[in-house]
Protein backbone atom coordinates (compact mmCIF):
# COMPACT_ATOMS: atom_id res chain seq x y z
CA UNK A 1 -67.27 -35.54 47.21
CA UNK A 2 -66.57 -31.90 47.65
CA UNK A 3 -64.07 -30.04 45.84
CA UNK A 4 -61.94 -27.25 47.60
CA UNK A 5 -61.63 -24.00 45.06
CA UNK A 6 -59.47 -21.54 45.89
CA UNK A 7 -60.59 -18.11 46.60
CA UNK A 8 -59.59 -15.54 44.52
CA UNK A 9 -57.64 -12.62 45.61
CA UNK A 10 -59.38 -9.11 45.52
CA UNK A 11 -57.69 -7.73 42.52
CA UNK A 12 -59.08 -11.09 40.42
CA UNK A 13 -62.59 -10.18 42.16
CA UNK A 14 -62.43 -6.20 41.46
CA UNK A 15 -60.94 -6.87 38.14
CA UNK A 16 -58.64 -4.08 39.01
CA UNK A 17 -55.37 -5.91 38.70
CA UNK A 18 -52.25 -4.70 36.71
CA UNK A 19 -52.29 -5.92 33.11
CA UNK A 20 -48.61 -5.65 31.34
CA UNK A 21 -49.90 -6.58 27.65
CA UNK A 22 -52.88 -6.97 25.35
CA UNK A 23 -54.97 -10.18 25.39
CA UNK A 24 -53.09 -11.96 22.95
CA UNK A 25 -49.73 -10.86 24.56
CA UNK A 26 -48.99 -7.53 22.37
CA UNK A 27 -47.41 -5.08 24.73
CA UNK A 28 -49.51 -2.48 26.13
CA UNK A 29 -49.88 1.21 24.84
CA UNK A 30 -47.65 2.83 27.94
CA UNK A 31 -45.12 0.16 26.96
CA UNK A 32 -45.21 1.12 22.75
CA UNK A 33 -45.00 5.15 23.49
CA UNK A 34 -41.93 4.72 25.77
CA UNK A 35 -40.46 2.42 23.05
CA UNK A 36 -40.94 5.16 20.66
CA UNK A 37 -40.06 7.54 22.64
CA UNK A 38 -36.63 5.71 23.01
CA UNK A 39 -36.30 5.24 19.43
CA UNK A 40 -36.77 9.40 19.22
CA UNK A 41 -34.17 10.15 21.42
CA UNK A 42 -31.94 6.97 19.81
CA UNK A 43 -32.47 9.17 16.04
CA UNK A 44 -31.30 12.37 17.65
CA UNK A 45 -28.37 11.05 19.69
CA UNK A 46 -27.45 10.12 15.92
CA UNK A 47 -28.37 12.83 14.09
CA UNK A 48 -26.55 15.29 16.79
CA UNK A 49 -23.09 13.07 16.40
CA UNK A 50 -22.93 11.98 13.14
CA UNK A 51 -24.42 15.37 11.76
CA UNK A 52 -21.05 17.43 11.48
CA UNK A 53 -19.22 14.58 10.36
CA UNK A 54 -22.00 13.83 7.19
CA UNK A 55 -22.04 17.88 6.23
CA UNK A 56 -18.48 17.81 6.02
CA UNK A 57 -18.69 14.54 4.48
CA UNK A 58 -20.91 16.06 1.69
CA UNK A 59 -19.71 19.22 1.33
CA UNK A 60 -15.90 18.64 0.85
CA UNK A 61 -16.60 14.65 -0.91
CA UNK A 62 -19.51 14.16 -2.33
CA UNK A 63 -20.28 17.99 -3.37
CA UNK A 64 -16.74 18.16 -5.01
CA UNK A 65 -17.18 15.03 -6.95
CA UNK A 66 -20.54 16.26 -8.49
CA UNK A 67 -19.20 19.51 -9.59
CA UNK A 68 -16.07 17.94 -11.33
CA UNK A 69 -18.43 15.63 -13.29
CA UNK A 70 -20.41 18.63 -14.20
CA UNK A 71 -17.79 20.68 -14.88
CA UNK A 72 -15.77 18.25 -17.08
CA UNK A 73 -19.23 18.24 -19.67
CA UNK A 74 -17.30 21.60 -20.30
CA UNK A 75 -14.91 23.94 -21.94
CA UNK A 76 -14.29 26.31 -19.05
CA UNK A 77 -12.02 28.64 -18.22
CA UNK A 78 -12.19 28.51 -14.39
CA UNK A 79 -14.33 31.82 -14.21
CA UNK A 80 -18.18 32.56 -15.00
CA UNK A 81 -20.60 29.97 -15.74
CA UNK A 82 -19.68 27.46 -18.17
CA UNK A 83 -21.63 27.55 -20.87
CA UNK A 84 -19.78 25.65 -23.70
CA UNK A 85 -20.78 22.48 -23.48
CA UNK A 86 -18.66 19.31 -25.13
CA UNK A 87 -20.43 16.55 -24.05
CA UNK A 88 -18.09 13.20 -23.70
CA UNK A 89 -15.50 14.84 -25.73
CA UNK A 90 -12.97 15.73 -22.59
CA UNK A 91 -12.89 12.18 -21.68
CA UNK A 92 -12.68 11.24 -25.36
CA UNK A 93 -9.45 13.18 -25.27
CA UNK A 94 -7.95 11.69 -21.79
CA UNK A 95 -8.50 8.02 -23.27
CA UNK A 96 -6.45 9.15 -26.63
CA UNK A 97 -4.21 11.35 -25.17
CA UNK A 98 -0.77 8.99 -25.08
CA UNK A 99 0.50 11.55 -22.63
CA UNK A 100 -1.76 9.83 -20.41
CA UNK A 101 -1.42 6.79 -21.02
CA UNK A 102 2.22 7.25 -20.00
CA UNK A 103 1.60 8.83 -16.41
CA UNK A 104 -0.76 5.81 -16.34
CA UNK A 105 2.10 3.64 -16.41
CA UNK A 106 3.91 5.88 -14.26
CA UNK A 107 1.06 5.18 -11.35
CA UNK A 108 1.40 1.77 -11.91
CA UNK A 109 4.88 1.33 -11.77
CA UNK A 110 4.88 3.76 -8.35
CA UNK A 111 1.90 0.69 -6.86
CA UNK A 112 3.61 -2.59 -7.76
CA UNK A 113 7.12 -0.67 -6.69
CA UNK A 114 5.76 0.45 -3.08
CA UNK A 115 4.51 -3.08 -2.84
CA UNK A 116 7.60 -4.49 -3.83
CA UNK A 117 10.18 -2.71 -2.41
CA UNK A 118 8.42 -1.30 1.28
CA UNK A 119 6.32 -4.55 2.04
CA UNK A 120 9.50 -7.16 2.59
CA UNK A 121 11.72 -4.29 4.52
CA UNK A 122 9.15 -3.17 6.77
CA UNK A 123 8.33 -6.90 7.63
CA UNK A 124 11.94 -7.44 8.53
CA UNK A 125 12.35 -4.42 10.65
CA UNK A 126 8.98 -5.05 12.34
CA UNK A 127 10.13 -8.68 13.06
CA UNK A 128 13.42 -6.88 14.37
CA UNK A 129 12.04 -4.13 16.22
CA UNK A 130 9.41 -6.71 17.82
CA UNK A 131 12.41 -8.04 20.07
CA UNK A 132 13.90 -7.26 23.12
CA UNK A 133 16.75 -5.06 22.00
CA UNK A 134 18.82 -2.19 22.98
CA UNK A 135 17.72 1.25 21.54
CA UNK A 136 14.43 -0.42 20.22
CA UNK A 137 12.44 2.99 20.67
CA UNK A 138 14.50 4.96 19.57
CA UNK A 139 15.12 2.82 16.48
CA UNK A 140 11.16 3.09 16.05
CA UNK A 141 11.26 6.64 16.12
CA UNK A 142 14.64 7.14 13.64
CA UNK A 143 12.18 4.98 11.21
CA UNK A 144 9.08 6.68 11.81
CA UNK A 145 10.06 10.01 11.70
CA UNK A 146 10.52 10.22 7.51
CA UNK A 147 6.78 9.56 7.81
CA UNK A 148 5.85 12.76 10.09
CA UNK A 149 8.11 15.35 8.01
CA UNK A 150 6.26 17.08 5.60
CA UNK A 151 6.12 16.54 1.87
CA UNK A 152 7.42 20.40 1.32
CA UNK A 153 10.64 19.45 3.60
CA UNK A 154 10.74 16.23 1.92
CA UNK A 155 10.74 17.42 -1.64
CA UNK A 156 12.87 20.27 -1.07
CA UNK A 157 15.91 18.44 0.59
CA UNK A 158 15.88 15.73 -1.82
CA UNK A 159 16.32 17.74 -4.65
CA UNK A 160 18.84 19.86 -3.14
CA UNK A 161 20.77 16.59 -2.29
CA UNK A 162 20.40 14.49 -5.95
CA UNK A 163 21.03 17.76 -8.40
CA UNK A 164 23.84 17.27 -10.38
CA UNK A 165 26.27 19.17 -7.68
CA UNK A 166 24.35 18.04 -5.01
CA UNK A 167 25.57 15.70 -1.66
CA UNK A 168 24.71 12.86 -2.95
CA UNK A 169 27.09 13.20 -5.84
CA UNK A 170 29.58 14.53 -3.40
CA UNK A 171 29.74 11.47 -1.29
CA UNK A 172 29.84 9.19 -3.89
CA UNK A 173 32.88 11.00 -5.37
CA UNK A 174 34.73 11.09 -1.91
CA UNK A 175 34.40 7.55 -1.09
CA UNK A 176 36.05 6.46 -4.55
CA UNK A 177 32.56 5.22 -6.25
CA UNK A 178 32.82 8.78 -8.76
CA UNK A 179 31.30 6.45 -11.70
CA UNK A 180 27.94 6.02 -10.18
CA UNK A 181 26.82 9.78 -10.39
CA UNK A 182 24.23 10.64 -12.08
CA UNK A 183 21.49 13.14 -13.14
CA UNK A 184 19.42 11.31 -10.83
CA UNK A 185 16.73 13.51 -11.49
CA UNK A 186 15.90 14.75 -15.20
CA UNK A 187 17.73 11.46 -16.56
CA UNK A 188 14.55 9.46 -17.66
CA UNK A 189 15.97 6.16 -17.38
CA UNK A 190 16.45 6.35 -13.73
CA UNK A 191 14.11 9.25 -12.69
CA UNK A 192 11.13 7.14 -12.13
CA UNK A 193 13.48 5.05 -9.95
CA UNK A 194 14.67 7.79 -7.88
CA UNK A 195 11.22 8.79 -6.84
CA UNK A 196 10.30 5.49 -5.77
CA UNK A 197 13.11 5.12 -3.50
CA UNK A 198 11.93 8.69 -2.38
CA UNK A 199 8.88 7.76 -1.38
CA UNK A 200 10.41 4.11 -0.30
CA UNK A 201 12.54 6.15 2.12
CA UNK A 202 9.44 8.31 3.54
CA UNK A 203 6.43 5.65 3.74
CA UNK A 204 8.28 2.92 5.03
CA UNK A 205 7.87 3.71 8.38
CA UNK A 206 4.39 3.99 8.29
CA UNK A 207 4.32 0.55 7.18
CA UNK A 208 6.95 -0.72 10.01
CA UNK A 209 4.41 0.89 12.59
CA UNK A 210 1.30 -0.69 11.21
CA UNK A 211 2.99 -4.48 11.43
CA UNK A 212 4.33 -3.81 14.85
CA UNK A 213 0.30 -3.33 15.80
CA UNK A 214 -0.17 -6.25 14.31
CA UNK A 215 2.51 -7.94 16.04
CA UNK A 216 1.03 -6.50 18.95
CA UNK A 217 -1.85 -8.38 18.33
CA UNK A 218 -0.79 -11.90 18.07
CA UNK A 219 -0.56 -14.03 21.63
CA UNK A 220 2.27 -15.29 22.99
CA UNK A 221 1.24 -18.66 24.10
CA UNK A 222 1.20 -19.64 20.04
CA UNK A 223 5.11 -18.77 19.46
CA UNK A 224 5.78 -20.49 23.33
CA UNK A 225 3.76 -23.71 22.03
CA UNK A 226 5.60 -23.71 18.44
CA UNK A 227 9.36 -23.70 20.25
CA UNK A 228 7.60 -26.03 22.29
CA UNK A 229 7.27 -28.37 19.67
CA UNK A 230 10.85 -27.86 18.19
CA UNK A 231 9.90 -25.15 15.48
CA UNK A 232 12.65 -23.04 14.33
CA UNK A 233 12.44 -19.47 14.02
CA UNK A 234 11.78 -18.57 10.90
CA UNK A 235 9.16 -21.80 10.68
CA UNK A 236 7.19 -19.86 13.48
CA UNK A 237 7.21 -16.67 11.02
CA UNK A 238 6.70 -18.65 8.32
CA UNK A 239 4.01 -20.90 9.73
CA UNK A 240 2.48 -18.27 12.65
CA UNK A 241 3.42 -14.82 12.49
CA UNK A 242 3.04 -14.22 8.55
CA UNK A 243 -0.62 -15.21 8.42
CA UNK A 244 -1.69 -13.71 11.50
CA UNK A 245 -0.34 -11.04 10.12
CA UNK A 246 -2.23 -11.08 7.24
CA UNK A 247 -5.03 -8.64 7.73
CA UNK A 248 -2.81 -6.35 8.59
CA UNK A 249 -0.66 -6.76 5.31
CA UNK A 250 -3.73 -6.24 3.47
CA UNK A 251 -4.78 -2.90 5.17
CA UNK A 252 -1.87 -1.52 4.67
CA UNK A 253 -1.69 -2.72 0.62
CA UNK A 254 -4.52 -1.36 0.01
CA UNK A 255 -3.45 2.26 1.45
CA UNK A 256 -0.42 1.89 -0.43
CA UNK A 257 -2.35 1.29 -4.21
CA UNK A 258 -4.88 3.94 -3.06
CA UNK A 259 -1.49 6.21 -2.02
CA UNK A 260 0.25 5.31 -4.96
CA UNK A 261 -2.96 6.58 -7.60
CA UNK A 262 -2.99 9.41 -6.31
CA UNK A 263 0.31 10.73 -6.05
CA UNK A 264 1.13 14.25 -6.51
CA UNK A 265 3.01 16.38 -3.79
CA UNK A 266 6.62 14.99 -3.98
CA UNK A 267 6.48 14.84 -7.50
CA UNK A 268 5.20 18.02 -7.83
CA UNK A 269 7.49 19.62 -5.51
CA UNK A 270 10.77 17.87 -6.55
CA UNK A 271 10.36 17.90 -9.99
CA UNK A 272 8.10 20.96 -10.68
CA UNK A 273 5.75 21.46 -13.05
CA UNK A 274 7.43 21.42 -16.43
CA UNK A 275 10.19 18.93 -15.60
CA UNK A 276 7.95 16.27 -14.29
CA UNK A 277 6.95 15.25 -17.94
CA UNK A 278 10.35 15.69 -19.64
CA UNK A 279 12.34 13.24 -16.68
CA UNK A 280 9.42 10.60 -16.65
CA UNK A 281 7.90 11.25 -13.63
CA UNK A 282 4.71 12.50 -14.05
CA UNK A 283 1.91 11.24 -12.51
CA UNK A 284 -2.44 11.36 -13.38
CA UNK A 285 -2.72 14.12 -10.54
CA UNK A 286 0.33 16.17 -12.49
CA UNK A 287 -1.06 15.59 -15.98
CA UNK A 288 -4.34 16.56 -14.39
CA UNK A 289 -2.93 20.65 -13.44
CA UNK A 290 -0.35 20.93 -15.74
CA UNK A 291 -2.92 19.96 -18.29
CA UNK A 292 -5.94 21.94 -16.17
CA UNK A 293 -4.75 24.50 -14.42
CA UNK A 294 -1.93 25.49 -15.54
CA UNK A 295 -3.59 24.76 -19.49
CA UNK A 296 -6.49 27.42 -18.30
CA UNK A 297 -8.49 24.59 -19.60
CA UNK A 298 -10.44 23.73 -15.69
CA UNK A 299 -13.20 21.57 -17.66
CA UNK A 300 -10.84 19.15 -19.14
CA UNK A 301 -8.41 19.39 -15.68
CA UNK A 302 -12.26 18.39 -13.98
CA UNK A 303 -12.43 15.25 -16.37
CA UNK A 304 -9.21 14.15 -15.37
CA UNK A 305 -10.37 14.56 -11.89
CA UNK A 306 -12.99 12.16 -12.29
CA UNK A 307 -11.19 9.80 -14.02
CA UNK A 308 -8.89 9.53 -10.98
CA UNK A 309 -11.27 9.39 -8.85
CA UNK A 310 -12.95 6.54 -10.72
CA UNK A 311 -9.74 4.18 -11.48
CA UNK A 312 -9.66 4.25 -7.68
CA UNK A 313 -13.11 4.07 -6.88
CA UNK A 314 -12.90 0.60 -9.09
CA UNK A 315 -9.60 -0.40 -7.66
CA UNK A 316 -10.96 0.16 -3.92
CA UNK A 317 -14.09 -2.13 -4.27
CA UNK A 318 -12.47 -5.12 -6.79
CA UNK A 319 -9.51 -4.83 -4.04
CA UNK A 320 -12.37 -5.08 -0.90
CA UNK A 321 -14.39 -7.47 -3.00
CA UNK A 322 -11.82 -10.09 -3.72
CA UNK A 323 -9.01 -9.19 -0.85
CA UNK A 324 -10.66 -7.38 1.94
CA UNK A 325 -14.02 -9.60 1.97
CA UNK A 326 -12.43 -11.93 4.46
CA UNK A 327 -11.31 -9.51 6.59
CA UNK A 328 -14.34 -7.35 6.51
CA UNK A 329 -17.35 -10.08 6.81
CA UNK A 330 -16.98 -10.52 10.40
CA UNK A 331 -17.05 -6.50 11.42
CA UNK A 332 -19.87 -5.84 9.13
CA UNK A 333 -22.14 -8.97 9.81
CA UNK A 334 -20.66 -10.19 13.30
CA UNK A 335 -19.79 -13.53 11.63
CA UNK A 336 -16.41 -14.34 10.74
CA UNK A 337 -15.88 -17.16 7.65
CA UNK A 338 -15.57 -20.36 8.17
């Protein structure tokens, strides 16, 4: 019995044939340098793109931050080197200070009121503005437009408008309602109130935008199938549109708190700097130069500074850790919950 064997081509013979790895199946050294060599030009695609955006990342974020913290150790006068050093007792003062603890109060009051007040309108006219109506960009741009004026124009037309002799006044007297004027803005029981209907009127359209997008977003084969089924209107809202809506809603929340903390320009321009505190309207940032600044005191006006920054350093990540972590595990791990 004879057995056939194949013959083997030259290449097997020679032992000259191609090999594309290692004996036990690593790849091959040509193969490893042009991964690395990949990888190189990978790390300097990188580095070349993201470089101006992490210098000015650094140098007008991070660098800031770490000055203020060391400057805040300090009594300083804004000029020289600081050399008298306090320790803790800047911050000691901010945390007694009931002056502070009012505009604290004041900041909160501006949050839950923006939440309040702009959430539900912009949600209607969103829902409005999402049909098929007459006008409906121009409408869009009539509500947006508040949002694209500057805070300068802003301040400074309001203020002409609610002083004592002011239009607002004016109308109120011509149309026969002459009790409600007011001092609308050094009386302290409705000061506060005026400036969140200020900033009501201005940010709201930001907020109508941002839902549209989001209405954008949702298909319309889910609305078609729920009137399909005999839902009402405000059942598909309630039952479709609302929680679709939802990351949305919580985007924009949490660029109203972050908005709200920090508020300084309208305040500062409307009220100025000495009449801020007397109507009620002061916020942390005005506390922080009219007690800074404008005090000649820059170490203390750095503590505050850092204070601010903290408060909504811890508000950002308890507001991502317990609100945003839905939204944000599926872009940061590729996996949505389930």
């Amino acid at each position: 019995m004879t057995t056939s064997v194949a013959p083997r081509s030259n290449e097997a013979r020679s032992g000259t044939g191609r090999r594309t790895g290692g004996a036990d199946g690593s790849p091959s050294a040509p193969t490893r340098r042009a991964r690395k060599g990949t990888d190189v030009r990978t790390r300097v695609e990188i580095a070349v793109l993201a470089g101006p955006a992490v210098i000015m990342f650094v140098g007008f974020v991070i660098l800031p931050v770490v000055l203020a913290a060391y400057y805040g150790f300090y009594r300083w006068q804004g000029y020289g080197a600081p050399v008298d050093f306090v320790g803790l007792q800047n911050y000691t003062v901010i945390f007694t200070d009931p002056d502070f603890r009012g505009v604290l109060w004041h900041n909160l009051f501006i949050v839950i009121g923006s939440l309040v007040v702009q959430g539900p309108i912009a949600i209607v006219l969103a829902l409005l503005l999402n049909q098929r109506i007459r006008g409906r960009g121009l409408i869009r741009v009539l509500i947006f437009l508040p949002y694209v004026i500057s805070e300068v124009i802003v301040g400074t037309g309001w203020s002409l408008m609610l002083q004592s002799s002011g239009a607002v006044n004016d109308l109120l007297q011509s149309i026969g309602l002459g009790a409600l004027r007011n001092d609308w803005l050094s009386n302290p029981d409705i000061a506060l109130w005026t400036l969140l209907g200020i900033i009501s009127w201005k940010y709201i359209g930001f907020a109508v935008i941002l839902f549209l997008a989001g209405l954008q977003s949702i298909p319309e084969e889910l609305f078609e199938a729920a009137q399909l089924d005999g839902a009402s209107y405000w059942q598909i809202q309630r039952r479709i549109t609302l929680p679709l809506l939802g990351p949305t809603l919580r985007i924009w929340a949490f660029l109203s708190i972050i908005g709200s903390l920090q508020l300084f320009d309208l305040v500062y321009i409307i009220w100025g700097q000495y009449i801020a505190s007397t109507a009620g309207t002061s916020t942390m940032a005005t506390y922080m130069v009219a007690n800074g600044r404008l005090s000649g005191n820059y170490g203390y006006g750095n503590a505050v500074a850092v204070v601010i920054f903290l408060i909504s350093l811890v508000v950002a990540l308890v507001y991502q850790r317990f609100v945003l972590r839905r939204d944000t595990a599926g872009a940061l791990t590729g996996k949505g919950d389930r």
